[in-house]
PDB file of N, CA and C in Angstrom:
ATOM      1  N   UNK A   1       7.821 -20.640  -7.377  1.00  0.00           N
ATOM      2  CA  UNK A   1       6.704 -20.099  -6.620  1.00  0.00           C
ATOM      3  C   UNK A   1       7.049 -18.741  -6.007  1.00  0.00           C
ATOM      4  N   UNK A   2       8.084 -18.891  -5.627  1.00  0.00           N
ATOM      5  CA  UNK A   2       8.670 -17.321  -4.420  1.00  0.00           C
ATOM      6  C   UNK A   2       8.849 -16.228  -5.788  1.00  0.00           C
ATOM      7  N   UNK A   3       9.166 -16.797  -7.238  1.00  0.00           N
ATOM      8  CA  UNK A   3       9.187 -15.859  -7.872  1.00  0.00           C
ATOM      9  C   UNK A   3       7.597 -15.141  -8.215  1.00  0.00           C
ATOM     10  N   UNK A   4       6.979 -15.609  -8.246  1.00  0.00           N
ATOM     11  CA  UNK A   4       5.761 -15.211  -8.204  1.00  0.00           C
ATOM     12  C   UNK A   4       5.141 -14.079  -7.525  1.00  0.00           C
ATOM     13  N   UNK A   5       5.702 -14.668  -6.153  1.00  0.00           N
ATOM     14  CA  UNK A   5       5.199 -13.864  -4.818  1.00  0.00           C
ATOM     15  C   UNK A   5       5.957 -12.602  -5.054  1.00  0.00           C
ATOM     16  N   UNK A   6       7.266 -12.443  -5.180  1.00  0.00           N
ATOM     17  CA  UNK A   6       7.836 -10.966  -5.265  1.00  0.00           C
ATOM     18  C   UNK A   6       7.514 -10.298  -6.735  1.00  0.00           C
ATOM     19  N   UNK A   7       6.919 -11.139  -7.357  1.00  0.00           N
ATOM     20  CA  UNK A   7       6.288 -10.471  -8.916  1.00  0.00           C
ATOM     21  C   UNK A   7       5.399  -9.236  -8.623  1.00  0.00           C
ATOM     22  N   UNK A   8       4.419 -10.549  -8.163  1.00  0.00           N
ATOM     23  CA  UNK A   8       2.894  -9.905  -7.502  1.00  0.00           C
ATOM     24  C   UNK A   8       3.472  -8.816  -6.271  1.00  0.00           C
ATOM     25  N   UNK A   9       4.468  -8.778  -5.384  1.00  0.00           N
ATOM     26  CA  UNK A   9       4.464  -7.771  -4.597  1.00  0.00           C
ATOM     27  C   UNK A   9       5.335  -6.341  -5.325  1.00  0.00           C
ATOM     28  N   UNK A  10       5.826  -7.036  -6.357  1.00  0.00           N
ATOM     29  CA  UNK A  10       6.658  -5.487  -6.838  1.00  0.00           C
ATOM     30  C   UNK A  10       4.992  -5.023  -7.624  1.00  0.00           C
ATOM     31  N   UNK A  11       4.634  -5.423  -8.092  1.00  0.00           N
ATOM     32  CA  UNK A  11       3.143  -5.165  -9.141  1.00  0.00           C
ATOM     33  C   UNK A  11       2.399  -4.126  -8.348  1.00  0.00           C
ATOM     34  N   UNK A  12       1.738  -4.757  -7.229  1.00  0.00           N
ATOM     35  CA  UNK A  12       1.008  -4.189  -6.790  1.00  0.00           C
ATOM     36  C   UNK A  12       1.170  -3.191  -5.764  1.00  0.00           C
ATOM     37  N   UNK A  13       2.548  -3.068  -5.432  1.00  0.00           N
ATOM     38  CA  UNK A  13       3.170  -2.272  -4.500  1.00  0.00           C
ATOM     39  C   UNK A  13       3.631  -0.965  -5.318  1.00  0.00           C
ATOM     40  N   UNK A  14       3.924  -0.820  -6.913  1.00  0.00           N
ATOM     41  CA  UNK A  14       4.027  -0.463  -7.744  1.00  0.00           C
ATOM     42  C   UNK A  14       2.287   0.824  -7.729  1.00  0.00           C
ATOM     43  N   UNK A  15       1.546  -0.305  -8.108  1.00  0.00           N
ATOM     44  CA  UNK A  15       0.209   0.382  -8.057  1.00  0.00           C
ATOM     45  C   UNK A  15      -0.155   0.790  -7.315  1.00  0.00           C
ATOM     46  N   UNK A  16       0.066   0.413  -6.002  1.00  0.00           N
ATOM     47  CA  UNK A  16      -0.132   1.144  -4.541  1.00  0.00           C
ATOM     48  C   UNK A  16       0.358   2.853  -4.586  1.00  0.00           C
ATOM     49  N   UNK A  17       1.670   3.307  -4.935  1.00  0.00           N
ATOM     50  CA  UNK A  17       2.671   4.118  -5.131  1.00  0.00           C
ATOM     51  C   UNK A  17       2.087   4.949  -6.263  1.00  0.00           C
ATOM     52  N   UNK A  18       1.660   4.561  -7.371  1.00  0.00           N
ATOM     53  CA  UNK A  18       1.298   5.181  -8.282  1.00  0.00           C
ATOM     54  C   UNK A  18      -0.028   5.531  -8.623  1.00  0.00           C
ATOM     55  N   UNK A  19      -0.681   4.783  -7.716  1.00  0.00           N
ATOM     56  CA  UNK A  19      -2.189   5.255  -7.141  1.00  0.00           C
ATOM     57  C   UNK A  19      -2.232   6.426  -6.414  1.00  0.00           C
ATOM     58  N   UNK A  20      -1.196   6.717  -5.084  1.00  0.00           N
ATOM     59  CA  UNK A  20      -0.938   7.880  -4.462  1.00  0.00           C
ATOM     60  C   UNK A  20      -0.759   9.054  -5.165  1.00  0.00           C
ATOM     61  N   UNK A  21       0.036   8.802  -6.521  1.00  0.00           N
ATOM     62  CA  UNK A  21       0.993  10.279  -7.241  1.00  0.00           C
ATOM     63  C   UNK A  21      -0.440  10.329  -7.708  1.00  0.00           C
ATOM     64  N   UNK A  22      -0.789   9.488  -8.327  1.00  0.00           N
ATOM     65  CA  UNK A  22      -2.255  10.258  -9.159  1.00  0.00           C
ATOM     66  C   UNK A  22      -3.453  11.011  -8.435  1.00  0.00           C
ATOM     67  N   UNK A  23      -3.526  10.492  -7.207  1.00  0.00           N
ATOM     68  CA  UNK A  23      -4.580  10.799  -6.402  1.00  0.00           C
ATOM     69  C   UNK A  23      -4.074  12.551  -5.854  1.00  0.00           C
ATOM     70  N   UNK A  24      -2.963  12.014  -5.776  1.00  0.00           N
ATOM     71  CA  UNK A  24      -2.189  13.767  -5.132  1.00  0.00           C
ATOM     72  C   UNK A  24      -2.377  14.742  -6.585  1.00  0.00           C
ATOM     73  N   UNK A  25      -1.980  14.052  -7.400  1.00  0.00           N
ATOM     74  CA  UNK A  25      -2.206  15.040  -8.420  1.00  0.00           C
ATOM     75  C   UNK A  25      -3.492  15.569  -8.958  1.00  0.00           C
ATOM     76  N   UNK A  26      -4.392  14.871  -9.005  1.00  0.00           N
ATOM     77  CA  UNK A  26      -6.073  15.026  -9.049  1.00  0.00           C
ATOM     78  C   UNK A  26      -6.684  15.749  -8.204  1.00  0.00           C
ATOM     79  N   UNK A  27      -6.230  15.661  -6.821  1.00  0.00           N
ATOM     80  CA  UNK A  27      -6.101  16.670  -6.083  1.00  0.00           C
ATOM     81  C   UNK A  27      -5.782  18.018  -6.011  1.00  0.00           C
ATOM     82  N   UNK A  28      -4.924  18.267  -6.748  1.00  0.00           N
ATOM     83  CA  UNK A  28      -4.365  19.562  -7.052  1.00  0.00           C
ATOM     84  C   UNK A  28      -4.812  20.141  -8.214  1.00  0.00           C
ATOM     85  N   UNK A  29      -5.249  19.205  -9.430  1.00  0.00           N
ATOM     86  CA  UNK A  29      -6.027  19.918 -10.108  1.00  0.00           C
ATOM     87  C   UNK A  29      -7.450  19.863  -9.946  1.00  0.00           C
ATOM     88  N   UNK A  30      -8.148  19.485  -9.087  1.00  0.00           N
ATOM     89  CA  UNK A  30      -9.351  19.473  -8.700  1.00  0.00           C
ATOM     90  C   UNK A  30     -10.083  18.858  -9.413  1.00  0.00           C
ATOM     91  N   UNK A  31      -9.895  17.031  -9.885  1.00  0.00           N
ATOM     92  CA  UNK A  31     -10.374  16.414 -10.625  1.00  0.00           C
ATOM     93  C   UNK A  31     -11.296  15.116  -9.842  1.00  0.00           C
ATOM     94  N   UNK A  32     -11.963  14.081 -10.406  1.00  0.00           N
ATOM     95  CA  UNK A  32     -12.287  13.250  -9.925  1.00  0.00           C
ATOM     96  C   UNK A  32     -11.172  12.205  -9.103  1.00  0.00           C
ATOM     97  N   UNK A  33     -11.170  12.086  -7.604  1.00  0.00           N
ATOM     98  CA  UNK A  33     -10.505  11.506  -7.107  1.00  0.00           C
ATOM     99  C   UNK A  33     -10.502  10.077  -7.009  1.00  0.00           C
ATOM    100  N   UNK A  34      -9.380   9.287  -6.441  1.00  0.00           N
ATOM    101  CA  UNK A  34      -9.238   7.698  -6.400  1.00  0.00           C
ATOM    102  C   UNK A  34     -10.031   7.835  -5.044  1.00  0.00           C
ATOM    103  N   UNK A  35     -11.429   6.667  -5.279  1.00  0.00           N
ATOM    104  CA  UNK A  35     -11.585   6.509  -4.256  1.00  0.00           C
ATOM    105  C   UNK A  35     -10.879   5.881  -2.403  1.00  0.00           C
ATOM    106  N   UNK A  36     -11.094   6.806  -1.439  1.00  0.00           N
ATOM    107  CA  UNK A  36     -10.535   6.022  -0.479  1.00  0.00           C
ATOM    108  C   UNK A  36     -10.090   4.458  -0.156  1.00  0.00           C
ATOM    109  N   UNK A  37     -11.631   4.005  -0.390  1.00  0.00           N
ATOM    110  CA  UNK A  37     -11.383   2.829  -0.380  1.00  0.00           C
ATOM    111  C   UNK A  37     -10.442   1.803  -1.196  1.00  0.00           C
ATOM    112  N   UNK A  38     -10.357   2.507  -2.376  1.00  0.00           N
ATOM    113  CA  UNK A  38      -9.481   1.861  -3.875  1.00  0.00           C
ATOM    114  C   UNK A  38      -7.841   2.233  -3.142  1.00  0.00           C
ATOM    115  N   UNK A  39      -7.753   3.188  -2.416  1.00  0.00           N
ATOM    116  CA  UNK A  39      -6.316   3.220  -1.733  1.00  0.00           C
ATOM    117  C   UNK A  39      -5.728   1.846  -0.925  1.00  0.00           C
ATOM    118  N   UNK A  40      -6.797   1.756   0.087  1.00  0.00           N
ATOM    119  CA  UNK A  40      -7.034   0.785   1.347  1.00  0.00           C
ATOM    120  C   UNK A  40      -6.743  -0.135   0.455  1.00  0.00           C
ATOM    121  N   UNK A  41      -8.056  -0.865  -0.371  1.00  0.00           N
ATOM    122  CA  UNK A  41      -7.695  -2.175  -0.608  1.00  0.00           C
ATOM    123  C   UNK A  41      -6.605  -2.257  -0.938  1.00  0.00           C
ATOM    124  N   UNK A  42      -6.034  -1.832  -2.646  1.00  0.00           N
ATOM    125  CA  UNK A  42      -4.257  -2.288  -2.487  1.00  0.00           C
ATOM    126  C   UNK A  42      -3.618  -2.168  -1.569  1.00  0.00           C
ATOM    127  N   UNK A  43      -3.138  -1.322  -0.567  1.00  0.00           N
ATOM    128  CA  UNK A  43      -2.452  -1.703   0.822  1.00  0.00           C
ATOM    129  C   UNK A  43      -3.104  -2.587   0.965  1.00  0.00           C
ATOM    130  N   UNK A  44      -3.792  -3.260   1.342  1.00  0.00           N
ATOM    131  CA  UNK A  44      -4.514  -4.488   2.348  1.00  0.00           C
ATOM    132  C   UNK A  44      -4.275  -5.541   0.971  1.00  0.00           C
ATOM    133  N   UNK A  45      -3.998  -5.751  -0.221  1.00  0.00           N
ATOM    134  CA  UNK A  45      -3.495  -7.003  -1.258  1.00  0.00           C
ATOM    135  C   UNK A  45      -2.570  -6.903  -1.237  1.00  0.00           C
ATOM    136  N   UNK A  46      -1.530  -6.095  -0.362  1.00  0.00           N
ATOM    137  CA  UNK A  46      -0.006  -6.372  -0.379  1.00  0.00           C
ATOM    138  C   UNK A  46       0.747  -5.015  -0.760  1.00  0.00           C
ATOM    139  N   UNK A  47      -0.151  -4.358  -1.395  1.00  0.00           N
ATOM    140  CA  UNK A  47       0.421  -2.782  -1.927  1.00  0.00           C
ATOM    141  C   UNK A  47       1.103  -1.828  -0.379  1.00  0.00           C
ATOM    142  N   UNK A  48       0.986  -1.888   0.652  1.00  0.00           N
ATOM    143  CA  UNK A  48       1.198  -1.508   1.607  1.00  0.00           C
ATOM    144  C   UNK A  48       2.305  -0.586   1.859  1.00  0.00           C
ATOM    145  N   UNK A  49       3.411  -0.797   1.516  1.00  0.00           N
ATOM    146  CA  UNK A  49       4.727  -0.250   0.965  1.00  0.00           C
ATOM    147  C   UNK A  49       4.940   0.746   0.100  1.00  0.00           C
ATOM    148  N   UNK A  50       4.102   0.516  -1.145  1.00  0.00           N
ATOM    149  CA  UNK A  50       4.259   1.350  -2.277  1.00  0.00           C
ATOM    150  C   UNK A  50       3.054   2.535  -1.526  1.00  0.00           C
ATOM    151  N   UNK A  51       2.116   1.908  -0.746  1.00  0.00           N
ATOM    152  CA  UNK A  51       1.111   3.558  -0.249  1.00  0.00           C
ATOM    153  C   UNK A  51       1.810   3.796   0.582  1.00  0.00           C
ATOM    154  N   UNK A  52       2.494   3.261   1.008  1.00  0.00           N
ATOM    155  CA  UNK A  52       3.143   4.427   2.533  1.00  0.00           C
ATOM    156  C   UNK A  52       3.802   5.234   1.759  1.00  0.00           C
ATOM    157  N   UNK A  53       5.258   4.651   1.121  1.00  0.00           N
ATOM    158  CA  UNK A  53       5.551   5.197   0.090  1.00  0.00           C
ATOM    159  C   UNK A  53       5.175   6.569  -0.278  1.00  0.00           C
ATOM    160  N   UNK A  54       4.534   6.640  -1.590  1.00  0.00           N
ATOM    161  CA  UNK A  54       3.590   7.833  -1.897  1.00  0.00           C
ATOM    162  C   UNK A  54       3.168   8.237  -0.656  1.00  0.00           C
ATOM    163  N   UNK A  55       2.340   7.776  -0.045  1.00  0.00           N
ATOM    164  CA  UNK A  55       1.988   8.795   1.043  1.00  0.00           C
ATOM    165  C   UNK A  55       2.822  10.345   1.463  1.00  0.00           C
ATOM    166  N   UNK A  56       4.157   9.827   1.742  1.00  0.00           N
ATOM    167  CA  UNK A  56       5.166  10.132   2.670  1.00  0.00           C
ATOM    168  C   UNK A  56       5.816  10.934   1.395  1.00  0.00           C
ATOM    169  N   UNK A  57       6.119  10.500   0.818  1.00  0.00           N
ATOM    170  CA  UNK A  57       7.206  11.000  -0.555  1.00  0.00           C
ATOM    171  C   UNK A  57       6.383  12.299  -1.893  1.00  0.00           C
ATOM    172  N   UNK A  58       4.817  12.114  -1.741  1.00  0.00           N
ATOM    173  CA  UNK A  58       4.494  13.453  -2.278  1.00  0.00           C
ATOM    174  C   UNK A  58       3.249  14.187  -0.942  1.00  0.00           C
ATOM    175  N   UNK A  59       3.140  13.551   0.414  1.00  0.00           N
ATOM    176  CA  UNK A  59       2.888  14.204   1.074  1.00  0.00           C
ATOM    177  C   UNK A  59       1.439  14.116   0.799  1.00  0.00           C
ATOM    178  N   UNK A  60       1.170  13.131   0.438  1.00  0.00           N
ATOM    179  CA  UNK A  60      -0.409  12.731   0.270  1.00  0.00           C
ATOM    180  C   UNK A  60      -1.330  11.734   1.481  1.00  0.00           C
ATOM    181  N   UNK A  61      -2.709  12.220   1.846  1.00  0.00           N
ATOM    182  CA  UNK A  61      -3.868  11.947   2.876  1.00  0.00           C
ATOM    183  C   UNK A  61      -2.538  11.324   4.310  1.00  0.00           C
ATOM    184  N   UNK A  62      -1.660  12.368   4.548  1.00  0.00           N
ATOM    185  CA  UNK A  62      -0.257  12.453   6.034  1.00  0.00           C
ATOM    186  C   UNK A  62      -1.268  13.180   6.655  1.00  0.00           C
ATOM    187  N   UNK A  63      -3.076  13.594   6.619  1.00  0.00           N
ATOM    188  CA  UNK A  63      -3.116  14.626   7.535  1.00  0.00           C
ATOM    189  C   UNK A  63      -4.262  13.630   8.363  1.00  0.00           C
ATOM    190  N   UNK A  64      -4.908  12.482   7.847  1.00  0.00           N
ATOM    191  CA  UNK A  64      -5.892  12.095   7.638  1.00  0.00           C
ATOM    192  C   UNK A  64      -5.197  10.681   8.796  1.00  0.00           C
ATOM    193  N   UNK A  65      -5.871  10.391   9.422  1.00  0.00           N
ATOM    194  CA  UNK A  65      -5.319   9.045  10.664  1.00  0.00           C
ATOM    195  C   UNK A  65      -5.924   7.381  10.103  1.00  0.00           C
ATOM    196  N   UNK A  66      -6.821   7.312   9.603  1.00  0.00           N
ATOM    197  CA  UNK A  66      -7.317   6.050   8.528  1.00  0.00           C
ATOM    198  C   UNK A  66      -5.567   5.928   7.632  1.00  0.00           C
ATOM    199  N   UNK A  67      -5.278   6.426   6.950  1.00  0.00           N
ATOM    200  CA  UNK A  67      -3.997   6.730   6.204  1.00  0.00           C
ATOM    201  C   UNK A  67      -2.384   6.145   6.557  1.00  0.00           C
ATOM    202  N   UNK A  68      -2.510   7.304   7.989  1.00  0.00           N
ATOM    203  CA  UNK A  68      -1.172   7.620   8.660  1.00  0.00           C
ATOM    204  C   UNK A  68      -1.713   6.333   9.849  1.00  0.00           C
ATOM    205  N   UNK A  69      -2.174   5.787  10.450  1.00  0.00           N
ATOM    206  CA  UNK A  69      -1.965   4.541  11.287  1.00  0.00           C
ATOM    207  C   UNK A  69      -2.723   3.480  10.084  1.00  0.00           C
ATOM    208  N   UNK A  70      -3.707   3.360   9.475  1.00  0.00           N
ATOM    209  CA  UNK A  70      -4.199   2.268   8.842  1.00  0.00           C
ATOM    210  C   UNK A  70      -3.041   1.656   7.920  1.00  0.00           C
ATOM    211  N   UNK A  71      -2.690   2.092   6.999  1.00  0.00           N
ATOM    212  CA  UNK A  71      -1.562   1.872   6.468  1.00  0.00           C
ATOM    213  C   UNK A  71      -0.364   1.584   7.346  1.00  0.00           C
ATOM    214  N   UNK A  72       0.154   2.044   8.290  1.00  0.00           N
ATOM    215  CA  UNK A  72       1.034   0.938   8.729  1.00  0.00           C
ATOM    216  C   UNK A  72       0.494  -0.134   9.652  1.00  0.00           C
ATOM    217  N   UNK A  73      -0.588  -0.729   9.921  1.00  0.00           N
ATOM    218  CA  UNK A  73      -1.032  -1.395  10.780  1.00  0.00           C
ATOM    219  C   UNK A  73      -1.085  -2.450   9.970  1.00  0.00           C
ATOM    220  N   UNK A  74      -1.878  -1.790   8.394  1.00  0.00           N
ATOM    221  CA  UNK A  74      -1.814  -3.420   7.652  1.00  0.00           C
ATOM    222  C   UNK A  74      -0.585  -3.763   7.240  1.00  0.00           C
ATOM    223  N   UNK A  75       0.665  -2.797   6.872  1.00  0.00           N
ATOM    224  CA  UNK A  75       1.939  -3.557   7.099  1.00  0.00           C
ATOM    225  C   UNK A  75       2.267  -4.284   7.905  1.00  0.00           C
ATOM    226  N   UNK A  76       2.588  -3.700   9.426  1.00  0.00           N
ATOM    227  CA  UNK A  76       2.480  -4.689  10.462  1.00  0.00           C
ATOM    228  C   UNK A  76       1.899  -5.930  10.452  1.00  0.00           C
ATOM    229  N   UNK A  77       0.678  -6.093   9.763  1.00  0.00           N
ATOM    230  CA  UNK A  77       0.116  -7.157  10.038  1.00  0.00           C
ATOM    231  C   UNK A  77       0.154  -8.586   8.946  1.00  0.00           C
ATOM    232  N   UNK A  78       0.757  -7.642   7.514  1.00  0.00           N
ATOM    233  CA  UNK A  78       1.208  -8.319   6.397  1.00  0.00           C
ATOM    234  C   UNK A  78       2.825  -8.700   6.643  1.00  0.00           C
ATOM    235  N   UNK A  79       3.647  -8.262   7.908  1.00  0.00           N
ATOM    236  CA  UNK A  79       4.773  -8.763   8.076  1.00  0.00           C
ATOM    237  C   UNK A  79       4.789  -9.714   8.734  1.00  0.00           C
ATOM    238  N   UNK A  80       3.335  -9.791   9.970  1.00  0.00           N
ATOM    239  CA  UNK A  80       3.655 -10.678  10.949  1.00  0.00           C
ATOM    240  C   UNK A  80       2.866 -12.349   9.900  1.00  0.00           C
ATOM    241  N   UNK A  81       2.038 -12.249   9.260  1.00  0.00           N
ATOM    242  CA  UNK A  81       1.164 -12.940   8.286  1.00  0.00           C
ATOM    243  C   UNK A  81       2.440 -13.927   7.535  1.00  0.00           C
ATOM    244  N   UNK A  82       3.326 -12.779   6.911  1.00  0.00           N
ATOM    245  CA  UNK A  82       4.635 -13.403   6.439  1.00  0.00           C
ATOM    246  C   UNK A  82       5.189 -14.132   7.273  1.00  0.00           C
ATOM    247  N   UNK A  83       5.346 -13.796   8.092  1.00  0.00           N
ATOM    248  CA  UNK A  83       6.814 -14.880   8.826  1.00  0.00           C
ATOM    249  C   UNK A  83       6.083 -15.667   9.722  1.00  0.00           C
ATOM    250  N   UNK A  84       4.693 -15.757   9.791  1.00  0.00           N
ATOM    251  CA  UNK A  84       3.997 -16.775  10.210  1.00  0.00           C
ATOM    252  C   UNK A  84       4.089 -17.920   9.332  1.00  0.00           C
ATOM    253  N   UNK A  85       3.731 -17.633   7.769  1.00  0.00           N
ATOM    254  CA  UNK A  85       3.737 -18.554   6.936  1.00  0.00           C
ATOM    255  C   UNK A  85       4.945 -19.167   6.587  1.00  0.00           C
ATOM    256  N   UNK A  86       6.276 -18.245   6.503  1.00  0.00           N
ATOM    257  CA  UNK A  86       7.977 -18.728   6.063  1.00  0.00           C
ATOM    258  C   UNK A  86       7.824 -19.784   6.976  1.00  0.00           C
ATOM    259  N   UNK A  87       7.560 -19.626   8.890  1.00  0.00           N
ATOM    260  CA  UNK A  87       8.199 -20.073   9.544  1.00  0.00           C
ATOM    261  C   UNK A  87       6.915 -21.661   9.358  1.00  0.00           C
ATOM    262  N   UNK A  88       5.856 -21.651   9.048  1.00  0.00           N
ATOM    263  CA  UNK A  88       5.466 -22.889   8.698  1.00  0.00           C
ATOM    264  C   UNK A  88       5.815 -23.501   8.121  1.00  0.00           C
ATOM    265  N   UNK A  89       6.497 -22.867   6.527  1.00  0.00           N
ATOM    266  CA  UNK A  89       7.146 -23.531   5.586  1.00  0.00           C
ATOM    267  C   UNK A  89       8.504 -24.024   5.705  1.00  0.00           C
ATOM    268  N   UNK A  90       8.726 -23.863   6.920  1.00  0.00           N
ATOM    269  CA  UNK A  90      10.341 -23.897   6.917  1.00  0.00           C
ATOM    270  C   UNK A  90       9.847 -24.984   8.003  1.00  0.00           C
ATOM    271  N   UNK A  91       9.450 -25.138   8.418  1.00  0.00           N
ATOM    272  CA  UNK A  91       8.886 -26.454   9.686  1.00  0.00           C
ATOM    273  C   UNK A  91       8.916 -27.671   8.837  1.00  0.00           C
TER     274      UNK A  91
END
């Protein structure tokens, strides 16, 4: 089962990250962008990591506060979610 869970979190944390490079890059060539929201949700399915990630590492929507606090808030809140559930499972 736990292999699963770090499957699905390298996956989509993956896509989170590589959602950013593309969006930065579309950006720069002045193409159709990833929508905002299509950012958010993967952070908020677990991608959270891989958008901060990108964020930070090609310097992409760092100017924008939805971004730079939303994104770590749903980390925060996907860490505390975690060790709510370990510590049930471990009960």
């Amino acid at each position: 089962m736990m292999n699963y869970v770090f499957a699905y979190l390298a996956i989509i944390n993956a896509a989170g990250f590589l959602l950013m490079l593309a969006d930065k890059y579309k950006a720069r060539k002045n193409l159709w962008r990833i929508p905002e929201r299509t950012l958010m949700t993967v952070a908020a399915l677990g991608g959270s990591v891989g958008c901060l990630a990108g964020m930070y590492l090609v310097r992409h929507k760092t100017q924008h506060p939805k971004f730079t606090v939303g994104i770590p808030v749903i980390l925060a809140l996907q860490i505390v979610a975690a060790a709510v559930i370990m510590g049930r499972l471990a009960a």
